[in-house]
Protein backbone atom coordinates (compact mmCIF):
# COMPACT_ATOMS: atom_id res chain seq x y z
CA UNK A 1 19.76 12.81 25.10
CA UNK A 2 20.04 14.15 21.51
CA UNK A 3 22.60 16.96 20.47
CA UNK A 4 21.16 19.45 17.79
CA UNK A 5 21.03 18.22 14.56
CA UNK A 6 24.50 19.33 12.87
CA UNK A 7 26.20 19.93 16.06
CA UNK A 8 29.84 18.04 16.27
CA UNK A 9 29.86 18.30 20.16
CA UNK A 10 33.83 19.05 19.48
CA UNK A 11 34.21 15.16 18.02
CA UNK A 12 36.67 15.13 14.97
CA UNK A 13 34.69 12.96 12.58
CA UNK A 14 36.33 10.55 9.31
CA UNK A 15 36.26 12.77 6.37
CA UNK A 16 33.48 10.29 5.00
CA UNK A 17 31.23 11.88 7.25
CA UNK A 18 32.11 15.01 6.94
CA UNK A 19 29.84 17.96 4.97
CA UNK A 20 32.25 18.35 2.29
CA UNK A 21 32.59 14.77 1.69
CA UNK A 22 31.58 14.52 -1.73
CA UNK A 23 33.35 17.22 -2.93
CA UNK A 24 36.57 15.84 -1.43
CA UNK A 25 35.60 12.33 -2.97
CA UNK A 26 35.78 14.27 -6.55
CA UNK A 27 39.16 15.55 -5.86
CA UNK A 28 40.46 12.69 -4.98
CA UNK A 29 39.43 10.93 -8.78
CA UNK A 30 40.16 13.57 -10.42
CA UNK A 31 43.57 13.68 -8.84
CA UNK A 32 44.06 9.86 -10.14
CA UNK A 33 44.41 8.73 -6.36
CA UNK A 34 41.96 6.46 -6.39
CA UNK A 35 40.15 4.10 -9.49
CA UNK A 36 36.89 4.49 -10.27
CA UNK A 37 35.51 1.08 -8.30
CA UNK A 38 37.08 3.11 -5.41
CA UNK A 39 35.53 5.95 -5.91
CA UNK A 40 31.96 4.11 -6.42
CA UNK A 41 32.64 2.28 -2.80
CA UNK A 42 33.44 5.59 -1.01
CA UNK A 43 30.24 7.23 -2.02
CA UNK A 44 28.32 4.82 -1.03
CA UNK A 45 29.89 4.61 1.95
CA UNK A 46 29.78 8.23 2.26
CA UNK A 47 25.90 8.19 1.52
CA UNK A 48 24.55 4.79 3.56
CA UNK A 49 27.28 4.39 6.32
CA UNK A 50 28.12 1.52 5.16
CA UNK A 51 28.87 -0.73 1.77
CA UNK A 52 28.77 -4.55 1.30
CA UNK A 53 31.12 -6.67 -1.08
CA UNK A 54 30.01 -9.99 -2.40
CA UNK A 55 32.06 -13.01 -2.11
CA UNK A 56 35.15 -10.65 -1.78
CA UNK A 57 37.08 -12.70 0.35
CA UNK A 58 38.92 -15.89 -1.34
CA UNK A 59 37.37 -19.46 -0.35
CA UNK A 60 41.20 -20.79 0.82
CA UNK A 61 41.34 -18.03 3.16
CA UNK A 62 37.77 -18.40 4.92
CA UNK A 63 38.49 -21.99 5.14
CA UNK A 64 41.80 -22.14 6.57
CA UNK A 65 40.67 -19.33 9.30
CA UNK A 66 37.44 -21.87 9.99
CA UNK A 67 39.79 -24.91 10.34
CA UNK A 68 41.52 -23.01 12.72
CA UNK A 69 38.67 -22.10 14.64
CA UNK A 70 37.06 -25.25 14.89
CA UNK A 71 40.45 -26.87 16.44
CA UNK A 72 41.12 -23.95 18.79
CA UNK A 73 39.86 -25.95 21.66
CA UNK A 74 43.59 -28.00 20.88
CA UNK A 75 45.45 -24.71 22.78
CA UNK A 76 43.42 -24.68 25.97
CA UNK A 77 43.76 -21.20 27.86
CA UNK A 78 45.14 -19.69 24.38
CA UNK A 79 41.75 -17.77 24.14
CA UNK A 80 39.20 -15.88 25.42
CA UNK A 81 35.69 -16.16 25.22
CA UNK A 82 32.24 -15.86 26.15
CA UNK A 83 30.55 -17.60 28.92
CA UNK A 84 26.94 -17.71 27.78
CA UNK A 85 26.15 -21.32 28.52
CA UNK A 86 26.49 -19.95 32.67
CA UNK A 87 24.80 -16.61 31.81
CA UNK A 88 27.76 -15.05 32.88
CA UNK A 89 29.20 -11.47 31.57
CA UNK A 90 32.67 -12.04 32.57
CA UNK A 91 34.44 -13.54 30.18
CA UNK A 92 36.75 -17.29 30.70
CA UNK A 93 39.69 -18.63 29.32
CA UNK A 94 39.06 -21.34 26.79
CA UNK A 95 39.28 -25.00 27.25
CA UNK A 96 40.17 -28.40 25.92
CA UNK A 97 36.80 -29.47 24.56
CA UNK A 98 35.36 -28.42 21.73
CA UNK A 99 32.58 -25.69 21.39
CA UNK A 100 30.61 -24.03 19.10
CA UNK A 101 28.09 -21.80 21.51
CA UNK A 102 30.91 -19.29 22.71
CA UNK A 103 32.18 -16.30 20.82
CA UNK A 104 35.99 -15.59 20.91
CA UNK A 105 37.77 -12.58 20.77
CA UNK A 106 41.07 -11.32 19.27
CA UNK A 107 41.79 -14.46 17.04
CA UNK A 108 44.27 -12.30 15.07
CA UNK A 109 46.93 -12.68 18.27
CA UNK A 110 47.20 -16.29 17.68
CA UNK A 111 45.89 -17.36 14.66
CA UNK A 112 47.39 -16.14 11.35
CA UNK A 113 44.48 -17.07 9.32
CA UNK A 114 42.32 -14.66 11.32
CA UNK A 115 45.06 -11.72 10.33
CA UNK A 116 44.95 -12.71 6.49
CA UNK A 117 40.90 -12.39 6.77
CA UNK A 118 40.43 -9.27 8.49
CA UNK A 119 43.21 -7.23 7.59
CA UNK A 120 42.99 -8.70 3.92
CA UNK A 121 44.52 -5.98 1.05
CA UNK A 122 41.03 -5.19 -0.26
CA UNK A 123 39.66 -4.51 3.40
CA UNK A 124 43.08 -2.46 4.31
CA UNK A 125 43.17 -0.41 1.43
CA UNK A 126 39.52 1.00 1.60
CA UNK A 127 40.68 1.73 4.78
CA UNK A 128 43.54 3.45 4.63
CA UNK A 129 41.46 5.73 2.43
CA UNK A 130 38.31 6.32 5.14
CA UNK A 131 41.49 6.80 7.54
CA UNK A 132 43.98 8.61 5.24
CA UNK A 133 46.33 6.21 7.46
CA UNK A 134 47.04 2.81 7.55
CA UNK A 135 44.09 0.83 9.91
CA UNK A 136 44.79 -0.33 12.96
CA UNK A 137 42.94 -3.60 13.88
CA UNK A 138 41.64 -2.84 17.64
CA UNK A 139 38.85 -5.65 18.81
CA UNK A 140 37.96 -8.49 17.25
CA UNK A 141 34.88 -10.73 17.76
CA UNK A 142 34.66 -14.00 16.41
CA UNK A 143 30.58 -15.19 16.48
CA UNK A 144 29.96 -18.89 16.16
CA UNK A 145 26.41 -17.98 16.18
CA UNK A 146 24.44 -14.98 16.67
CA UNK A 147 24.61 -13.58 20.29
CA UNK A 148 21.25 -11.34 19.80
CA UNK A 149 22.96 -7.94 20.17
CA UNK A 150 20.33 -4.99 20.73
CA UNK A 151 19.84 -1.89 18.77
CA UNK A 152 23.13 0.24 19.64
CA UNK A 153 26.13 2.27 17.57
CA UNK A 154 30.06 1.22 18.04
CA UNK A 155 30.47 4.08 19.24
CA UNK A 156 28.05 3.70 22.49
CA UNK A 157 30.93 0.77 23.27
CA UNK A 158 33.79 0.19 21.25
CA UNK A 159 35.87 3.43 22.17
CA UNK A 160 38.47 4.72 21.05
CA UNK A 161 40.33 8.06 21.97
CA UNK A 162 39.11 10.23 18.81
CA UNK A 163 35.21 8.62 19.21
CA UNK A 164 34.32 8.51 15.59
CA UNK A 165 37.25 7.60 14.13
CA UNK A 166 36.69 4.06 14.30
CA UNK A 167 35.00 1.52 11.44
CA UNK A 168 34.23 -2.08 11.48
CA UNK A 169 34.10 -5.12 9.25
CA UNK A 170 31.46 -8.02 9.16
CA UNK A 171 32.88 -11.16 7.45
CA UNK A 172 30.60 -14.45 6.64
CA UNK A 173 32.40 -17.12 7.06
CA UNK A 174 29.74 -19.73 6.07
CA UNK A 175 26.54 -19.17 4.38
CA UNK A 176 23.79 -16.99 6.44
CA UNK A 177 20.47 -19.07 7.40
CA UNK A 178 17.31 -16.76 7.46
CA UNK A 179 16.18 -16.56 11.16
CA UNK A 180 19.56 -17.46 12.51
CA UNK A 181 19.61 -14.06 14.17
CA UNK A 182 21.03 -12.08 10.90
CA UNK A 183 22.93 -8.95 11.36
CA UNK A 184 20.49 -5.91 10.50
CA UNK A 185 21.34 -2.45 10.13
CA UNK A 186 19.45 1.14 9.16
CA UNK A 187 19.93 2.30 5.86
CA UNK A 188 21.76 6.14 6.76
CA UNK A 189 21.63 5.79 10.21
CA UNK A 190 24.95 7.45 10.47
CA UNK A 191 23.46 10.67 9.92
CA UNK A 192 21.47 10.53 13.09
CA UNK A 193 22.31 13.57 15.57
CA UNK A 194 24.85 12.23 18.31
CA UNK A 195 23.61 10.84 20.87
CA UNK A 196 24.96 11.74 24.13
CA UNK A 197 24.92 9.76 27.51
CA UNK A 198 24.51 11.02 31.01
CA UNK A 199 28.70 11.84 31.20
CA UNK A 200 28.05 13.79 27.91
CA UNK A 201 30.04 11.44 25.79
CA UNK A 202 29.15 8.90 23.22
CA UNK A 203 30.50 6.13 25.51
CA UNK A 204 27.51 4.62 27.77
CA UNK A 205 28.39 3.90 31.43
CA UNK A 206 26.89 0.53 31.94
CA UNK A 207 25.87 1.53 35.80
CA UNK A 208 24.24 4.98 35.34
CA UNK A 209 22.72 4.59 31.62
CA UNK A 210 19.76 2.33 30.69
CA UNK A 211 20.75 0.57 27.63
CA UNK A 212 17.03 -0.71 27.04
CA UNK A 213 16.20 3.68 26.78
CA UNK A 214 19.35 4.07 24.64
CA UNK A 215 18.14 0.93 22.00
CA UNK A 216 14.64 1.98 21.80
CA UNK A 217 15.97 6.05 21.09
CA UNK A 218 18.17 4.94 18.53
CA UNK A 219 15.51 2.60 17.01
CA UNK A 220 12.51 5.29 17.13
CA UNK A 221 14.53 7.91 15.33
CA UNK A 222 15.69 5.96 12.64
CA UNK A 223 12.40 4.91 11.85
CA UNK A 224 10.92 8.50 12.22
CA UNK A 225 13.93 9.76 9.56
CA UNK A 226 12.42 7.07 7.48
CA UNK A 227 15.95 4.71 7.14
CA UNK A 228 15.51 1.45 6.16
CA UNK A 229 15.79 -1.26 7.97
CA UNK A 230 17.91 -4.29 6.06
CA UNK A 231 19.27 -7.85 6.84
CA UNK A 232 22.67 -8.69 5.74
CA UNK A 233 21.84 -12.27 4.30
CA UNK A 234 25.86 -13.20 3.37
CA UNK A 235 27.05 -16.02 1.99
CA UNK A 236 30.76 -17.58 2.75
CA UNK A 237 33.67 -14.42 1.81
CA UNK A 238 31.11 -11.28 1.81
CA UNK A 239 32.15 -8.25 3.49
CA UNK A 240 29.86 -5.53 5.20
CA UNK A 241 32.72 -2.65 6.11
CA UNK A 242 30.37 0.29 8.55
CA UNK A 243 31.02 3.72 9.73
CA UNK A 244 31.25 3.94 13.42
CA UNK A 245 28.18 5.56 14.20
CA UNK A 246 25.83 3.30 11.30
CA UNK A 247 22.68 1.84 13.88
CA UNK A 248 22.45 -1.67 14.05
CA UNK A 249 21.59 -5.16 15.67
CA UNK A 250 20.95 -8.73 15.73
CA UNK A 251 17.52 -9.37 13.74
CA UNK A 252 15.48 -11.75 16.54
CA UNK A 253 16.14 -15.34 15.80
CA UNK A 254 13.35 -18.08 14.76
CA UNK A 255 15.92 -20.73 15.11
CA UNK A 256 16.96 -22.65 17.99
CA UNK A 257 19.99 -20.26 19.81
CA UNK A 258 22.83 -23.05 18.77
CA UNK A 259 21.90 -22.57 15.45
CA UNK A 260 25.37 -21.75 13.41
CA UNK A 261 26.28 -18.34 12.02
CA UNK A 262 30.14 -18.58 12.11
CA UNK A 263 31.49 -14.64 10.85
CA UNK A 264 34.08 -12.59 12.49
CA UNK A 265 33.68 -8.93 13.60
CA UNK A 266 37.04 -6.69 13.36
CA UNK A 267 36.93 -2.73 14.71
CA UNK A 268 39.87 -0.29 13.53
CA UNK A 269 40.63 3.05 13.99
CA UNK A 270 43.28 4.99 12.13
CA UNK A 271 46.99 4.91 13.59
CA UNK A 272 46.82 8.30 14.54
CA UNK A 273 44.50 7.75 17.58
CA UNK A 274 44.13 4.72 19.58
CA UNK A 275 41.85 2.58 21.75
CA UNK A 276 40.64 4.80 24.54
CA UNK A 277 41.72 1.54 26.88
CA UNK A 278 44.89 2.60 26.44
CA UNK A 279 43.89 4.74 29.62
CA UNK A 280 43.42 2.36 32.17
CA UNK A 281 45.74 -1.02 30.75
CA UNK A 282 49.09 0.70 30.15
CA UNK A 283 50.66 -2.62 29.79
CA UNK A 284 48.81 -3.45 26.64
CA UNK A 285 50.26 -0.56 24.58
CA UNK A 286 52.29 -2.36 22.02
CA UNK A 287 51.26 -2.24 18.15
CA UNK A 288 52.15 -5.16 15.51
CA UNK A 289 52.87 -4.56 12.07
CA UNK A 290 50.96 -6.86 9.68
CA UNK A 291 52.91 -7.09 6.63
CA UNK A 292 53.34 -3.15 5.72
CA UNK A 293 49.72 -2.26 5.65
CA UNK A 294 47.73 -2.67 8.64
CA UNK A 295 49.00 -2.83 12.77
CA UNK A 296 46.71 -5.02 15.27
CA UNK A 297 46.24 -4.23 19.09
CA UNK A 298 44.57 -6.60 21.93
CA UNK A 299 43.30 -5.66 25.42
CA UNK A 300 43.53 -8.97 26.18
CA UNK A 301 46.98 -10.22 25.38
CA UNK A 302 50.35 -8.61 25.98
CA UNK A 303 52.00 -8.26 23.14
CA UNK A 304 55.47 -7.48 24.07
CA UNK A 305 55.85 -10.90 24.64
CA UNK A 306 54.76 -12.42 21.18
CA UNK A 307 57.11 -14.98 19.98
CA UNK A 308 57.54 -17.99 17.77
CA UNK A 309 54.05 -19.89 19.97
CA UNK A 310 50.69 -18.61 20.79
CA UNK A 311 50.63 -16.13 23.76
CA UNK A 312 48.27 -17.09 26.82
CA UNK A 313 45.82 -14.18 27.45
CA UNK A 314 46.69 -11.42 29.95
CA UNK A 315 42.98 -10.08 30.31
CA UNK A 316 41.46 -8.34 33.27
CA UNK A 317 37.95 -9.16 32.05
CA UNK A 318 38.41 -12.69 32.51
CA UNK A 319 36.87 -13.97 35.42
C-alpha cells in the first residue's frame, strides 16, 4: 500500500532527499566544502535520484577487474554465485570451469581489482558527501549478463538498518549492446510516496507479498507522475551512482539470454548504520578498511579470517 504523499513513516532519509536539500546544497558551496563540479553532481542527484558519469572509471582498472573475472573459475569454491542454468534460487559455490551465464557476488572479498573499481576515489568521495560519512561497501553483484530484474526499489530488498540510507553504483565494464537487457530506470522516481508492505516496512517478505502487485504499483505510478522512463546505454568505465529508493529494472531483452553485459553492481550505506543482516548472521560483523576512505562488509564470507589468500565463502544461502 501507499503512505501519504510527504509522510516519512518515522524513516530517517539521506539529506539528498530531504525538503531542505537544496538549500543545504548552497551552504555547503558557499562554505567552500565542496567545488563547483560537486555541487553540479549533488543537485542532480538531489533532483533525478540519480546521476551518470561518462567514461569515469580508468581503462587499466576495468580491465584488470575483467581479467580477474574471467579467470575466477582458477579458485574453485572461492565464490559465490548464481545458479540460473538449474533454475535454482539458492545460490552454489563456484567451480573449476569457466562460465560466463552466472552472476557473482562480493568480488571485493577476494579480488582487489573489484575494490579499486567500486570503491574508486571519485565514487567514495561523492559518497561520503550523500553520507556525510565515509561509505561502507555492503553487497556486491557482479552481472555477466543481464539477469532480467523486474520493476522494484533497493529498498524493497537490499536492507539495511536505517532503510533509506543506502545508495548504489552501476559500473560498465564493457560496452552496452541495445537489447541485451539494458538497465532502465524512472527519471524522479525517488520522489514516489513510500511504499509499504504487508509488515509495514519497506522490506518485502518474499512469502506473504506478491512481488508481480509490488512491480506493476511501482511501474503505474511512475508513469501516472509522468517520470521518464530511460535506458542506461554505457560504454566500458561509466558510472550510474542511485538513491535508494530511484525505481528501476532490467529493460526486456531482444537478444539471446547469454548475450554479454559484463558490469558490477555495489550497494553502501553510511558507517553509521549497517546491513540490517547484521540481525540474524552475527558472525559476519567485521568491517575492512579500504585504504582510509571506504570499509567493505560480506554476508557471505567471514571476514575475521582474511589473510594473505582468498577466503572460501561462509554463506548460509548457498545451497
Amino acid at each position: 500500500m501507499w503512505a501519504a504523499a510527504g509522510d516519512d513513516c518515522g524513516m530517517e532519509p539521506l539529506w539528498t532527499d530531504r525538503p531542505d536539500a537544496t538549500a543545504r546544497l548552497e551552504a555547503l558551496y558557499k562554505g567552500r566544502k565542496i567545488r563547483k563540479a560537486e555541487r553540479d553532481d549533488l543537485a542532480h542527484f538531489i533532483e533525478h535520484g540519480w546521476i551518470i558519469w561518462r567514461n569515469a572509471i580508468e581503462p587499466e582498472l576495468i580491465d584488470a577487474f575483467v581479467r580477474d573475472i574471467r579467470g575466477y573459475h582458477e579458485h574453485p569454491e572461492k565464490f559465490v554465485t548464481t545458479n540460473h542454468r538449474q533454475g535454482q534460487s539458492k545460490l552454489k559455490l563456484s567451480g573449476s570451469t569457466p562460465d560466463r551465464f552466472e552472476s557473482l557476488f562480493d568480488l571485493y572479498v577476494n579480488l582487489p581489482s573489484a575494490l579499486a573499481v567500486c570503491l574508486h576515489s571519485r565514487i567514495v568521495r561523492f559518497l561520503t558527501l550523500v553520507f556525510e560519512s565515509k561509505p561502507v561497501a555492503m553487497q556486491q553483484l557482479l552481472f555477466q549478463r543481464s539477469n532480467m530484474h523486474a520493476v522494484h526499489q533497493d529498498t524493497s530488498v537490499v536492507a539495511v538498518q536505517e532503510i533509506l540510507q543506502l545508495a548504489a553504483s552501476w559500473i560498465a565494464l564493457e560496452d552496452v549492446v541495445e537489447g541485451s537487457g539494458e538497465l532502465a530506470f524512472f527519471d524522479r522516481s525517488h520522489k514516489l510516496p513510500h511504499y509499504l508492505f504487508k509488515n509495514g516496512t519497506k522490506r518485502i517478505n518474499w512469502i506473504e507479498d506478491d512481488h508481480a502487485v509490488y512491480a506493476k504499483a511501482l511501474e503505474d505510478a511512475c508513469r501516472k507522475a509522468g517520470y521518464e522512463y530511460q535506458r542506461f546505454l554505457a560504454k566500458k568505465g561509466d558510472v550510474l551512482i542511485w538513491s535508494a529508493d530511484l525505481v528501476h529494472l532490467s529493460h526486456p531483452r531482444r537478444l539471446p539470454e547469454d548475450t554479454s553485459r559484463l558490469s558490477c553492481v555495489t550497494h553502501y550505506h553510511p558507517e553509521t548504520t549497517y546491513p540490517f543482516w547484521f540481525h540474524y548472521h552475527k558472525d559476519h560483523h567485521t568491517i575492512l578498511p579500504y585504504e582510509d576512505r571506504a570499509f567493505y562488509v560480506s554476508m557471505h564470507y567471514l571476514l575475521n579470517e582474511a589473510g594473505s589468500g582468498m577466503l572460501r565463502p561462509h554463506s548460509s544461502m548457498v545451497g
